[in-house]
N, C-alpha and C. Protein backbone atom coordinates (compact mmCIF):
# COMPACT_ATOMS: atom_id res chain seq x y z
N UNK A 1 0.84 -1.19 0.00
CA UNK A 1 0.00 0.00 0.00
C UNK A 1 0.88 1.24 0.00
N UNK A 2 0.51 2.30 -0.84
CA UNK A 2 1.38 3.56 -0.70
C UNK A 2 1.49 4.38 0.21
N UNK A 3 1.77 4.87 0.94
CA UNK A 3 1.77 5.87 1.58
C UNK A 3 1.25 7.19 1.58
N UNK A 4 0.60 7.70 2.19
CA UNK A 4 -0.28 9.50 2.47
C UNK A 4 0.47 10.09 3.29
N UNK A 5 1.34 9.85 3.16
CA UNK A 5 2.30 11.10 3.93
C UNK A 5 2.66 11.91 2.83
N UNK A 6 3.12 13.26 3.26
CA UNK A 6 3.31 14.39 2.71
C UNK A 6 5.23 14.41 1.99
N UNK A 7 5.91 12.87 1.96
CA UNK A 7 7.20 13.01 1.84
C UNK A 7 6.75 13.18 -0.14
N UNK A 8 7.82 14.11 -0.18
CA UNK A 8 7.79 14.48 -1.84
C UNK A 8 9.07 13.36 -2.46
N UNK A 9 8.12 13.16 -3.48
CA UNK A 9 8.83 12.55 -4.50
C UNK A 9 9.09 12.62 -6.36
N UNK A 10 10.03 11.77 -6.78
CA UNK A 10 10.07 12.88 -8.33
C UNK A 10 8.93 12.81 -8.47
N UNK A 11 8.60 13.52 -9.79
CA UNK A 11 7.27 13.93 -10.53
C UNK A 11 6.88 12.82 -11.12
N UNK A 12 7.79 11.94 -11.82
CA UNK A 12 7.75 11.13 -12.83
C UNK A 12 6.88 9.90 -11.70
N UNK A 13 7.31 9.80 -10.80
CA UNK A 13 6.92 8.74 -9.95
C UNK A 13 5.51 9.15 -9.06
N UNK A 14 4.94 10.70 -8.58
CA UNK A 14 3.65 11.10 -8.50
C UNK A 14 3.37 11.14 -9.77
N UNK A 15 3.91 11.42 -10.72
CA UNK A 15 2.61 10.99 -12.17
C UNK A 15 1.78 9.43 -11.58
N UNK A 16 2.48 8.66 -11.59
CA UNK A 16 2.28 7.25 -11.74
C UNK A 16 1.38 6.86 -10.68
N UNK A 17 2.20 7.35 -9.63
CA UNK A 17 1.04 7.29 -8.56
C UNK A 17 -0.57 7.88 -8.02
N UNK A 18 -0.48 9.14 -8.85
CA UNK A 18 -1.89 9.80 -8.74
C UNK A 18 -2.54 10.11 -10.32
N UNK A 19 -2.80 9.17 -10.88
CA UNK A 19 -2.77 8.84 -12.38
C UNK A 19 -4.34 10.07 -12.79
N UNK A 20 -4.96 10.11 -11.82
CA UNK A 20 -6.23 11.00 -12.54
C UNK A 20 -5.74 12.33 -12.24
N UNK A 21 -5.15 12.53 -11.18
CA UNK A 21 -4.76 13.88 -10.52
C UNK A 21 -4.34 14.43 -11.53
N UNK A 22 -3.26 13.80 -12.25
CA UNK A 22 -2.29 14.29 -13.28
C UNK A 22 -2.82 14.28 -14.62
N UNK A 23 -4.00 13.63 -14.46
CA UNK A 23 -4.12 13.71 -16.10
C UNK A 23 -5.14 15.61 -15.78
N UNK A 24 -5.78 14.84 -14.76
CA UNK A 24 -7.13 16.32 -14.97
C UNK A 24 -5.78 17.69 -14.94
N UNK A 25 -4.64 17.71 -14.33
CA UNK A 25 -3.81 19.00 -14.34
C UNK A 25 -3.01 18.63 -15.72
N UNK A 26 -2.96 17.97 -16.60
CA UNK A 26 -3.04 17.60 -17.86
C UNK A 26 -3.85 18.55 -19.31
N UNK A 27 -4.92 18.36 -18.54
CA UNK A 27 -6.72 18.68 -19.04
C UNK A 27 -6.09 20.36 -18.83
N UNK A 28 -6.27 20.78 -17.51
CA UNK A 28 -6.66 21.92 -17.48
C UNK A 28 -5.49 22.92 -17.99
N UNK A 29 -4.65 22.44 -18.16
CA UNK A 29 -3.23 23.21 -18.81
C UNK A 29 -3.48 23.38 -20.71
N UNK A 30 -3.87 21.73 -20.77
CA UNK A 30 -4.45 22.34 -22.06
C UNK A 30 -5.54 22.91 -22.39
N UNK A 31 -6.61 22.79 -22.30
CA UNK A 31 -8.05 23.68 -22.15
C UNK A 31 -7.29 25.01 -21.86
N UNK A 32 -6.42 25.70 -21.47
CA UNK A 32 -6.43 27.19 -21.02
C UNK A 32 -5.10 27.53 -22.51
N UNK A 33 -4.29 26.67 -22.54
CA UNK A 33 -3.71 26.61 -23.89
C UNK A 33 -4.16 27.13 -25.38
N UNK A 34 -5.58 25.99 -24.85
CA UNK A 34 -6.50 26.39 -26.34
C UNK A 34 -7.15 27.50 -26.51
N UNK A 35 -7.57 27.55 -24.98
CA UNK A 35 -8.49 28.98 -25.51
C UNK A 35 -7.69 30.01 -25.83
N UNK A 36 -6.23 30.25 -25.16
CA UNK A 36 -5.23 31.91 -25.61
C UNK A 36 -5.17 31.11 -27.03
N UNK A 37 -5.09 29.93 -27.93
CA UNK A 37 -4.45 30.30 -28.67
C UNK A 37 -6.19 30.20 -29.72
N UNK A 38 -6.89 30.03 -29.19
CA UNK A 38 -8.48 30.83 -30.47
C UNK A 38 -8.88 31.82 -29.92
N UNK A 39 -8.75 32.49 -28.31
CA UNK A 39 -9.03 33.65 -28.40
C UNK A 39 -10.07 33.79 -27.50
N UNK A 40 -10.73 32.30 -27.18
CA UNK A 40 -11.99 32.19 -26.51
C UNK A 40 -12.53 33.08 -24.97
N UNK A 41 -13.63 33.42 -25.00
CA UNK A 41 -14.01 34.34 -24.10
C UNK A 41 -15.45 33.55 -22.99
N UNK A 42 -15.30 34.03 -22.03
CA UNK A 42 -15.76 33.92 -20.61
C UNK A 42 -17.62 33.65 -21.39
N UNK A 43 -18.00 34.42 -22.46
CA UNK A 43 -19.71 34.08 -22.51
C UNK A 43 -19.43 32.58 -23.55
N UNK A 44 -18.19 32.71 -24.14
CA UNK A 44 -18.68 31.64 -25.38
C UNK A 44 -18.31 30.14 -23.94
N UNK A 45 -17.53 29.76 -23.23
CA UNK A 45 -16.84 28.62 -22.24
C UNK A 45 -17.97 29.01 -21.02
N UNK A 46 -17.82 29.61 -20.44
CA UNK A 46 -18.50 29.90 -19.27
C UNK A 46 -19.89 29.34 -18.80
N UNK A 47 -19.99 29.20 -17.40
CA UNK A 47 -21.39 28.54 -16.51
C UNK A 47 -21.97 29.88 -16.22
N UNK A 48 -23.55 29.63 -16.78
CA UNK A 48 -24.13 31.04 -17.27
C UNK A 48 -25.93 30.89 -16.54
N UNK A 49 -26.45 31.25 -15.82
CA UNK A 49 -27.57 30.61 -15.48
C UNK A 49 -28.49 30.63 -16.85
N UNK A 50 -28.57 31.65 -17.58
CA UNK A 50 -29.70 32.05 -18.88
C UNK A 50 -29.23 30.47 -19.60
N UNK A 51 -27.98 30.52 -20.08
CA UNK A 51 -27.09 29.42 -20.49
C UNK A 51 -27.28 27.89 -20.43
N UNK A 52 -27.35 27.81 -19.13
CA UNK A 52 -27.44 26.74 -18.31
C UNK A 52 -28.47 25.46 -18.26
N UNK A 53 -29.41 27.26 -17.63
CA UNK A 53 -30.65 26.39 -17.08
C UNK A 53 -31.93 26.33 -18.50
N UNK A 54 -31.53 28.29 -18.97
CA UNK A 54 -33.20 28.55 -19.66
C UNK A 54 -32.32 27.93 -21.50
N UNK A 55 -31.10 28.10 -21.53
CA UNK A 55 -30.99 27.05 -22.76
C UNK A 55 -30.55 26.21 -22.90
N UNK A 56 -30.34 25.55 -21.72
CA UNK A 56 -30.23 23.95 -21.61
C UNK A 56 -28.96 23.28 -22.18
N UNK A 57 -27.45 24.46 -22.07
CA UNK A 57 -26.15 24.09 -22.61
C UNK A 57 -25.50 23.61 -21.36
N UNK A 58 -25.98 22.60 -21.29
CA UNK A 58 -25.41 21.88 -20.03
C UNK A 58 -23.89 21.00 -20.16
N UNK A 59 -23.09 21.45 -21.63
CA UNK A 59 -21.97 21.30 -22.37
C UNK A 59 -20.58 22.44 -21.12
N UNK A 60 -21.60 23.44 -20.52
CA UNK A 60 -20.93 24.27 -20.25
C UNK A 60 -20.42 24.20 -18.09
N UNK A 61 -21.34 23.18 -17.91
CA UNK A 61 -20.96 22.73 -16.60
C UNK A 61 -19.72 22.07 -16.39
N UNK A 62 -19.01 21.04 -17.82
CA UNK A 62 -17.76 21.01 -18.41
C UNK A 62 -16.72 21.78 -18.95
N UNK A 63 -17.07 22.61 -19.78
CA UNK A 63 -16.61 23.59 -20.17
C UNK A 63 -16.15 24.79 -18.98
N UNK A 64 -17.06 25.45 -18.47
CA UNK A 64 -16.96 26.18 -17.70
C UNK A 64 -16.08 26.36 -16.52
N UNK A 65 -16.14 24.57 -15.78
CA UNK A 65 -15.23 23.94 -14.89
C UNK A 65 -14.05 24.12 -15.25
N UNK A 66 -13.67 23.26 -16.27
CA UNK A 66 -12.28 23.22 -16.51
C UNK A 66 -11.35 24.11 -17.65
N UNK A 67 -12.24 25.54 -17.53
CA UNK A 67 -11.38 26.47 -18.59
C UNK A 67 -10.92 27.58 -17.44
N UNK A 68 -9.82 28.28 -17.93
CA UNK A 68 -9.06 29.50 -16.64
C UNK A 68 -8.53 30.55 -17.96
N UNK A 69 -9.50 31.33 -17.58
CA UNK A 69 -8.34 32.50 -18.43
C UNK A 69 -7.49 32.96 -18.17
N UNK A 70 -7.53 33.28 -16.81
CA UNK A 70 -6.02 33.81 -16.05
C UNK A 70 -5.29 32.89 -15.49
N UNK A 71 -3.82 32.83 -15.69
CA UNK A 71 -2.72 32.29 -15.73
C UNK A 71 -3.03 32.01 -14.24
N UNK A 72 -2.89 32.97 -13.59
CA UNK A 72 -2.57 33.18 -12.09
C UNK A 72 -3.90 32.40 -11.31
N UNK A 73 -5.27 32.30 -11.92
CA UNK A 73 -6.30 31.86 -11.54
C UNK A 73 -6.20 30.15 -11.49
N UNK A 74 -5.64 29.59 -12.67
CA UNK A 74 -5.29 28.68 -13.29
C UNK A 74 -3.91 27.48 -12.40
N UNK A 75 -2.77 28.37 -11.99
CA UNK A 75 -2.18 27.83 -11.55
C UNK A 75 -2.49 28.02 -10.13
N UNK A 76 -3.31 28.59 -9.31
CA UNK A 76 -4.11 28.45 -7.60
C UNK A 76 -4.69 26.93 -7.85
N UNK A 77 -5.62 27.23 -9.01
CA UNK A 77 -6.17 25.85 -9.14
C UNK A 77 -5.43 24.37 -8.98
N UNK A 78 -4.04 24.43 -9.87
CA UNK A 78 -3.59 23.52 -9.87
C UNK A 78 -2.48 22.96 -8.91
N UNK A 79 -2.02 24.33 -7.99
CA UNK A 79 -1.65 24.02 -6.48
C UNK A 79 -2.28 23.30 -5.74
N UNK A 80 -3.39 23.98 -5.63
CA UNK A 80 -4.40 23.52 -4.72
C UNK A 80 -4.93 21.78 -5.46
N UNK A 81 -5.25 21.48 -6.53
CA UNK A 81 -5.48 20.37 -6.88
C UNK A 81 -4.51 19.09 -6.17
N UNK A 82 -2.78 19.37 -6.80
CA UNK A 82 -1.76 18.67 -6.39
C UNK A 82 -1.47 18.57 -4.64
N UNK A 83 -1.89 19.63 -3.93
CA UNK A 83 -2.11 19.22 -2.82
C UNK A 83 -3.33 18.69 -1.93
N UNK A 84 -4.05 18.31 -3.59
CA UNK A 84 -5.16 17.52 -2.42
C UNK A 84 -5.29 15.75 -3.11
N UNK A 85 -4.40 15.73 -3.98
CA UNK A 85 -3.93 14.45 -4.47
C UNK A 85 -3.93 13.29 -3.78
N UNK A 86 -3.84 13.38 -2.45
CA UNK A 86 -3.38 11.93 -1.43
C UNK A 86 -4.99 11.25 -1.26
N UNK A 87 -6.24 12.39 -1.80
CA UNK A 87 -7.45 11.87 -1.75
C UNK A 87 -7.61 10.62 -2.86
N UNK A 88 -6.92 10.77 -4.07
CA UNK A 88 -6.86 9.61 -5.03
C UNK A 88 -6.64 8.27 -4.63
N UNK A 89 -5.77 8.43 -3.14
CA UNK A 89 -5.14 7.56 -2.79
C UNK A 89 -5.95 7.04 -1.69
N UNK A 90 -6.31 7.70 -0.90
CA UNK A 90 -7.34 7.52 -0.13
C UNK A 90 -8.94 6.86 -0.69
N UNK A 91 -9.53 7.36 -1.82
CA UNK A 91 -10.42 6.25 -2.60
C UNK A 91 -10.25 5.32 -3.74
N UNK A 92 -9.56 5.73 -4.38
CA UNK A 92 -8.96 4.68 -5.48
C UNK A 92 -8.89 5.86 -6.49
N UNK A 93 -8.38 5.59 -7.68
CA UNK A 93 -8.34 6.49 -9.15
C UNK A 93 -10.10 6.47 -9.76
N UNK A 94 -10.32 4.94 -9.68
CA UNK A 94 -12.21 5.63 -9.70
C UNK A 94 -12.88 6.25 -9.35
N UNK A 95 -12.86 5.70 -7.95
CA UNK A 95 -13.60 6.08 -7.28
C UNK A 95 -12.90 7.74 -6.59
N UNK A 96 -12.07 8.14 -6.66
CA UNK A 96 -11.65 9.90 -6.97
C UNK A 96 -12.00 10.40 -8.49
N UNK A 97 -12.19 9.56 -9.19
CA UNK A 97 -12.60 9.82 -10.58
C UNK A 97 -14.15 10.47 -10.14
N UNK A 98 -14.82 9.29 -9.98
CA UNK A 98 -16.71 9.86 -9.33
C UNK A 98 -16.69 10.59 -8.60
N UNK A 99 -16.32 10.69 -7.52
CA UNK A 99 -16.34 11.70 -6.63
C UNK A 99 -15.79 12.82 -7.34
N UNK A 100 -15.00 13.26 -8.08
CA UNK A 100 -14.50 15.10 -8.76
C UNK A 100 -15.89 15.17 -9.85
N UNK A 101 -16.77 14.17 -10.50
CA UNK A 101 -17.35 14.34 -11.07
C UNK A 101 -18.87 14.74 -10.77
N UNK A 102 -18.98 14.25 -9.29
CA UNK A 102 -20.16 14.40 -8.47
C UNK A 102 -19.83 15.49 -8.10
N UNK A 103 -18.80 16.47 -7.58
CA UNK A 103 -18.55 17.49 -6.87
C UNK A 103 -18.50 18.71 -8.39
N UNK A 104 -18.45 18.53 -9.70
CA UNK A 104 -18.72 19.53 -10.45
C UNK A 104 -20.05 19.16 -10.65
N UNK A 105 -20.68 18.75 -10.84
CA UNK A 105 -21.76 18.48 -10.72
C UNK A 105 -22.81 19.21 -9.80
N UNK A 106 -22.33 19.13 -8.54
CA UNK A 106 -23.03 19.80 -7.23
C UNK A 106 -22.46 21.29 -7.24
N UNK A 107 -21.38 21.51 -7.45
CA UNK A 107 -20.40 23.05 -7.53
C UNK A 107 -21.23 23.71 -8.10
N UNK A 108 -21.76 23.15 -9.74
CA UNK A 108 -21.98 24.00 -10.91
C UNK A 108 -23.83 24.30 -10.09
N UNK A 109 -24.39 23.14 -10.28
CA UNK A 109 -25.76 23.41 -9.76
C UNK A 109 -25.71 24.26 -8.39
N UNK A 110 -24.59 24.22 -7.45
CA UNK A 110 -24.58 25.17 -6.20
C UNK A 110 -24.78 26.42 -6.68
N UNK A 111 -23.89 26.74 -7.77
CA UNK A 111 -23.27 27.93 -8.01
C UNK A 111 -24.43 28.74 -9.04
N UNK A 112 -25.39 28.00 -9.57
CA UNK A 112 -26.94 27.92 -10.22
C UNK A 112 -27.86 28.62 -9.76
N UNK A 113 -28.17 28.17 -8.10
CA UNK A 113 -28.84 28.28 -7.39
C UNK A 113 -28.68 29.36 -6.37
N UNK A 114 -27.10 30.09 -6.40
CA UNK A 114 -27.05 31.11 -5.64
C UNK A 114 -27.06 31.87 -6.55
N UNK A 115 -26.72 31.92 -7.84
CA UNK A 115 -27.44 33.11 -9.01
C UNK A 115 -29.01 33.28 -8.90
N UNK A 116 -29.74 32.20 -9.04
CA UNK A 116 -31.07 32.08 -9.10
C UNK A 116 -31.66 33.13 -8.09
N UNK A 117 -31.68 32.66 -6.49
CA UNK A 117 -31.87 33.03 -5.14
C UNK A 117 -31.24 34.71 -5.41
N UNK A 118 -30.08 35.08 -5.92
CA UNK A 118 -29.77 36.48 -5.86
C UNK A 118 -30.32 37.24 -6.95
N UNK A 119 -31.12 36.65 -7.57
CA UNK A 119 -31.99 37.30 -8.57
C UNK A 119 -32.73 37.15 -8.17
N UNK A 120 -33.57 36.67 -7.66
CA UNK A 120 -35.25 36.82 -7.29
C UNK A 120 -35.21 37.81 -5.64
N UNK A 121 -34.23 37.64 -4.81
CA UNK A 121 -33.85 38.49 -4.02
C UNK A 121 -34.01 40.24 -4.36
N UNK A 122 -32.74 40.09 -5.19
CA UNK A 122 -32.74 41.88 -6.01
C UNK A 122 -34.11 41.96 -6.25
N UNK A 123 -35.10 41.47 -6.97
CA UNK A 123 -36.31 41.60 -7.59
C UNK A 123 -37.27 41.93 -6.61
N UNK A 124 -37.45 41.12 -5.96
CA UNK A 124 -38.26 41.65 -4.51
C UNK A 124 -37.90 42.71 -3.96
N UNK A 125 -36.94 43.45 -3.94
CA UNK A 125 -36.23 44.03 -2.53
C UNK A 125 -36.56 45.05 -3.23
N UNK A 126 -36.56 45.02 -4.56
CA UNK A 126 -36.15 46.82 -5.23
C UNK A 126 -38.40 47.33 -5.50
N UNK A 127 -38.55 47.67 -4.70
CA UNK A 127 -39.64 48.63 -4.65
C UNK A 127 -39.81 50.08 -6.01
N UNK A 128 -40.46 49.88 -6.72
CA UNK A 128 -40.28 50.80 -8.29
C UNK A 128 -40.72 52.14 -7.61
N UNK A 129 -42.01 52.43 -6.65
CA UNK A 129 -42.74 53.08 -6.29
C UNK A 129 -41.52 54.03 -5.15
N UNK A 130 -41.40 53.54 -4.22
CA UNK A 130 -40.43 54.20 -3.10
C UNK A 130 -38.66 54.17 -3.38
N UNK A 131 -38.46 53.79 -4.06
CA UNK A 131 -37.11 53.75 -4.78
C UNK A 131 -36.96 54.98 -6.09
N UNK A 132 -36.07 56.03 -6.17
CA UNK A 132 -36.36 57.19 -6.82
C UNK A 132 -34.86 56.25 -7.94
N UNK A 133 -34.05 55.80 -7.43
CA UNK A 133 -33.09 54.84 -8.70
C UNK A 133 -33.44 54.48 -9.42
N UNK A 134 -32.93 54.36 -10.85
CA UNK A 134 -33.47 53.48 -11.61
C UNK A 134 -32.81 51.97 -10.86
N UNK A 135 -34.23 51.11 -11.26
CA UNK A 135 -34.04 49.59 -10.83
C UNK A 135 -32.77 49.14 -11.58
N UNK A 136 -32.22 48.01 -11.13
CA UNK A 136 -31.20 47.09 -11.38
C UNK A 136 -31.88 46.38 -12.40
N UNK A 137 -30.96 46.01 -13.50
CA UNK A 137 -31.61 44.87 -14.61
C UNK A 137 -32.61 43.52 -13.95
N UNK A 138 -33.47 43.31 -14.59
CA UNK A 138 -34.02 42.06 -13.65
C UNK A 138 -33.67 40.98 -13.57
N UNK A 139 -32.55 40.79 -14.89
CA UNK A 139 -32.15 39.25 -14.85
C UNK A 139 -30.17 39.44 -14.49
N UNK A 140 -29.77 40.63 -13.26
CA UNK A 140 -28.66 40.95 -13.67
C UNK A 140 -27.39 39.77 -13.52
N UNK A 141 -28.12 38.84 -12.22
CA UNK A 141 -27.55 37.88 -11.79
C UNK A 141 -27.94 36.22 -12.94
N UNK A 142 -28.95 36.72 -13.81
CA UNK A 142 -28.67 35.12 -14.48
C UNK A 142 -27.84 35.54 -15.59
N UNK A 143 -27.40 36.56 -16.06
CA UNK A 143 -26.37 36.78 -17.13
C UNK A 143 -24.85 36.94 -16.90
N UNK A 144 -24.28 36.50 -15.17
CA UNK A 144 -23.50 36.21 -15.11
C UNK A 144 -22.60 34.94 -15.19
N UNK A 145 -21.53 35.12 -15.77
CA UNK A 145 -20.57 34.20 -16.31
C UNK A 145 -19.43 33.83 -15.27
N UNK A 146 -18.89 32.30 -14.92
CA UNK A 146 -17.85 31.84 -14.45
C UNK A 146 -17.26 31.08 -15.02
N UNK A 147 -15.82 31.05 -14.68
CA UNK A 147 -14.80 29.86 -14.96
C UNK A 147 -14.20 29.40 -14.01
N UNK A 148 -13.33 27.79 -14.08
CA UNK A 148 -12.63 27.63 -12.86
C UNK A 148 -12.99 26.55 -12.30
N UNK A 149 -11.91 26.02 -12.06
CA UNK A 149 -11.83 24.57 -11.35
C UNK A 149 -12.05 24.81 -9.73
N UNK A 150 -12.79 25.78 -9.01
CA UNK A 150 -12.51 25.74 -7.50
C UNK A 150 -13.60 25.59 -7.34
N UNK A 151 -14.47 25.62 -7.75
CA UNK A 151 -15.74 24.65 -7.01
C UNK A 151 -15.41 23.10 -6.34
N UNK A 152 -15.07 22.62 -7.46
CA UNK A 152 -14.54 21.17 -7.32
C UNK A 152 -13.61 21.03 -6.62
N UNK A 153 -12.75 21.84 -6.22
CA UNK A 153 -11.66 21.79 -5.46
C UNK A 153 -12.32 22.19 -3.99
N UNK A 154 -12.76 23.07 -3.82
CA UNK A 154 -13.95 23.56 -2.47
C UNK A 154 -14.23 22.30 -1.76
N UNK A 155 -15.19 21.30 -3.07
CA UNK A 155 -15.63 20.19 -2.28
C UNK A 155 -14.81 19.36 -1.99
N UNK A 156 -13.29 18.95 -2.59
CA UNK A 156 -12.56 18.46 -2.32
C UNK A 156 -11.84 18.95 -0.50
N UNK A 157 -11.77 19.37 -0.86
CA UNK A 157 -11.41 20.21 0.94
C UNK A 157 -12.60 19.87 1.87
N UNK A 158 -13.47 19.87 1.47
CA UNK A 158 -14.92 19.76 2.41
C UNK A 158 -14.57 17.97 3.11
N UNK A 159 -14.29 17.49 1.77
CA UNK A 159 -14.64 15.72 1.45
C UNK A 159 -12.94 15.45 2.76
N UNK A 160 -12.09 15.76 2.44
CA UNK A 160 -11.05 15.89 3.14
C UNK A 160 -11.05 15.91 3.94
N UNK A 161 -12.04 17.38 4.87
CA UNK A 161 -11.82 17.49 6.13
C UNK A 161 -13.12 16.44 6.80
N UNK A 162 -13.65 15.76 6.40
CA UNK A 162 -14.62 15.23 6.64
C UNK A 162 -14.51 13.57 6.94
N UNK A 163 -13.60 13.45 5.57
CA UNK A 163 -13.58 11.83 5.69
C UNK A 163 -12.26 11.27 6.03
N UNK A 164 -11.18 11.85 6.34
CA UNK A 164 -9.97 11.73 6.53
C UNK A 164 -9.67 12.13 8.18
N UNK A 165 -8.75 11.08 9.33
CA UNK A 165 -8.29 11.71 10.34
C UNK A 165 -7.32 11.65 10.48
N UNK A 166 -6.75 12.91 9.98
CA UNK A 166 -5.56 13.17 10.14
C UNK A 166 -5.12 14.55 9.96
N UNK A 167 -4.30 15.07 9.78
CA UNK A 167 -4.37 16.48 9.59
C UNK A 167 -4.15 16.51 7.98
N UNK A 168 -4.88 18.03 7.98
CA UNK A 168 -5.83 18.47 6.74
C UNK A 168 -4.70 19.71 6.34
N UNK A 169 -3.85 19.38 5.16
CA UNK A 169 -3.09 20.43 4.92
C UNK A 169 -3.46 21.31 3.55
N UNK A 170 -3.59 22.09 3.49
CA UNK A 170 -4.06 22.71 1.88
C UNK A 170 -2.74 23.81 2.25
N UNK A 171 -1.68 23.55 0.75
CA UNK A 171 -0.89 24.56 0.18
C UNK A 171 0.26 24.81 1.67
N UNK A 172 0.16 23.60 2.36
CA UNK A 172 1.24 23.64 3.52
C UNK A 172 0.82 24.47 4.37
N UNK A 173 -0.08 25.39 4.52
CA UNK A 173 -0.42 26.60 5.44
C UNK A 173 -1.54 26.31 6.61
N UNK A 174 -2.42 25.08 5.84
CA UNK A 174 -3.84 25.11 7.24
C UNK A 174 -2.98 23.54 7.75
N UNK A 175 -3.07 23.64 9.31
CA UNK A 175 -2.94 22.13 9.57
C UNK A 175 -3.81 22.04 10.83
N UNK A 176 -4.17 20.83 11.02
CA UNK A 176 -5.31 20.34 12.39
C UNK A 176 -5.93 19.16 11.55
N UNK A 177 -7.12 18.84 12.99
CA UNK A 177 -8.09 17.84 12.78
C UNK A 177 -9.39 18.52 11.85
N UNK A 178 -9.34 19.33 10.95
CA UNK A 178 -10.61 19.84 10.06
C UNK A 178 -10.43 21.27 9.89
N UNK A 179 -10.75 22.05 8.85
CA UNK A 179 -11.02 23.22 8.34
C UNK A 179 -11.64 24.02 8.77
């Protein structure tokens, strides 16, 4: 059995050992590759509620996840991914396979549903009559756009501090019994 300790070893040999880890930081290096080199933008990739829910491009709960326009956004992601790697090891390469796929899954629909809730919120709240402002667009929150692997990574930390006893390190900085 391998070991979950935090001792580092070459790359060539964590390739081998965390075989999905490395492919998905594989994935997401190229996906951000492709888009600088067509040019691609945050409405055409992006998790969009109008998008989503009212046109049913549910292409983009994939898309959306695993594209980074910013370099700097992109490589947080993939820190944070490589240090939560020992979870592969902890359920198997499948079964860490299902589980990152259940957790974009739940991320994207989380992240759905607090657009949704903050649009019908604004809508209520803004009074046309006693309010001398012009109102806020009504749909201002379903025409917003995300990218980014940290949803999935979020739940990864959640799943971590939850199902694991031992101490919970993200990026060498948090340590204890949970988050």
């Amino acid at each position: 059995r391998r070991r979950m300790s935090g001792e580092a070893q070459p790359l060539v040999t964590e390739v081998f050992v965390f075989p999905v880890t490395s492919i998905i930081v594989v994935i997401l290096l190229s996906v951000c590759v492709w888009i600088r080199m067509h040019g691609k933008t945050y409405e055409q990739l992006g998790i969009c509620y109008q998008k989503c829910v009212h046109e049913k491009q549910y292409w983009r709960f994939i898309t959306g996840t695993l594209s980074h326009i910013s370099i700097y956004h992109l490589f947080m992601n993939i820190a944070t991914l490589w240090s939560l790697r020992n979870m592969e090891l902890h359920y198997g390469s499948l079964g860490y396979l299902k589980i990152t796929f259940l957790l974009l899954i739940l991320s994207v629909s989380h992240y759905l549903t607090i657009l949704y809730v903050c649009n019908y919120l604004i809508n209520e709240a803004v009074d046309p009559d006693e309010d001398p402002q012009p109102p806020p667009s009504p749909n201002r929150f379903l025409d917003v756009y995300s990218l980014g692997y940290s949803g999935v990574l979020f739940g990864w930390i959640a799943v971590q501090s939850i199902a694991i006893d031992q101490k919970t390190e993200i990026w060498g900085l948090v340590n204890g019994h949970s988050i």
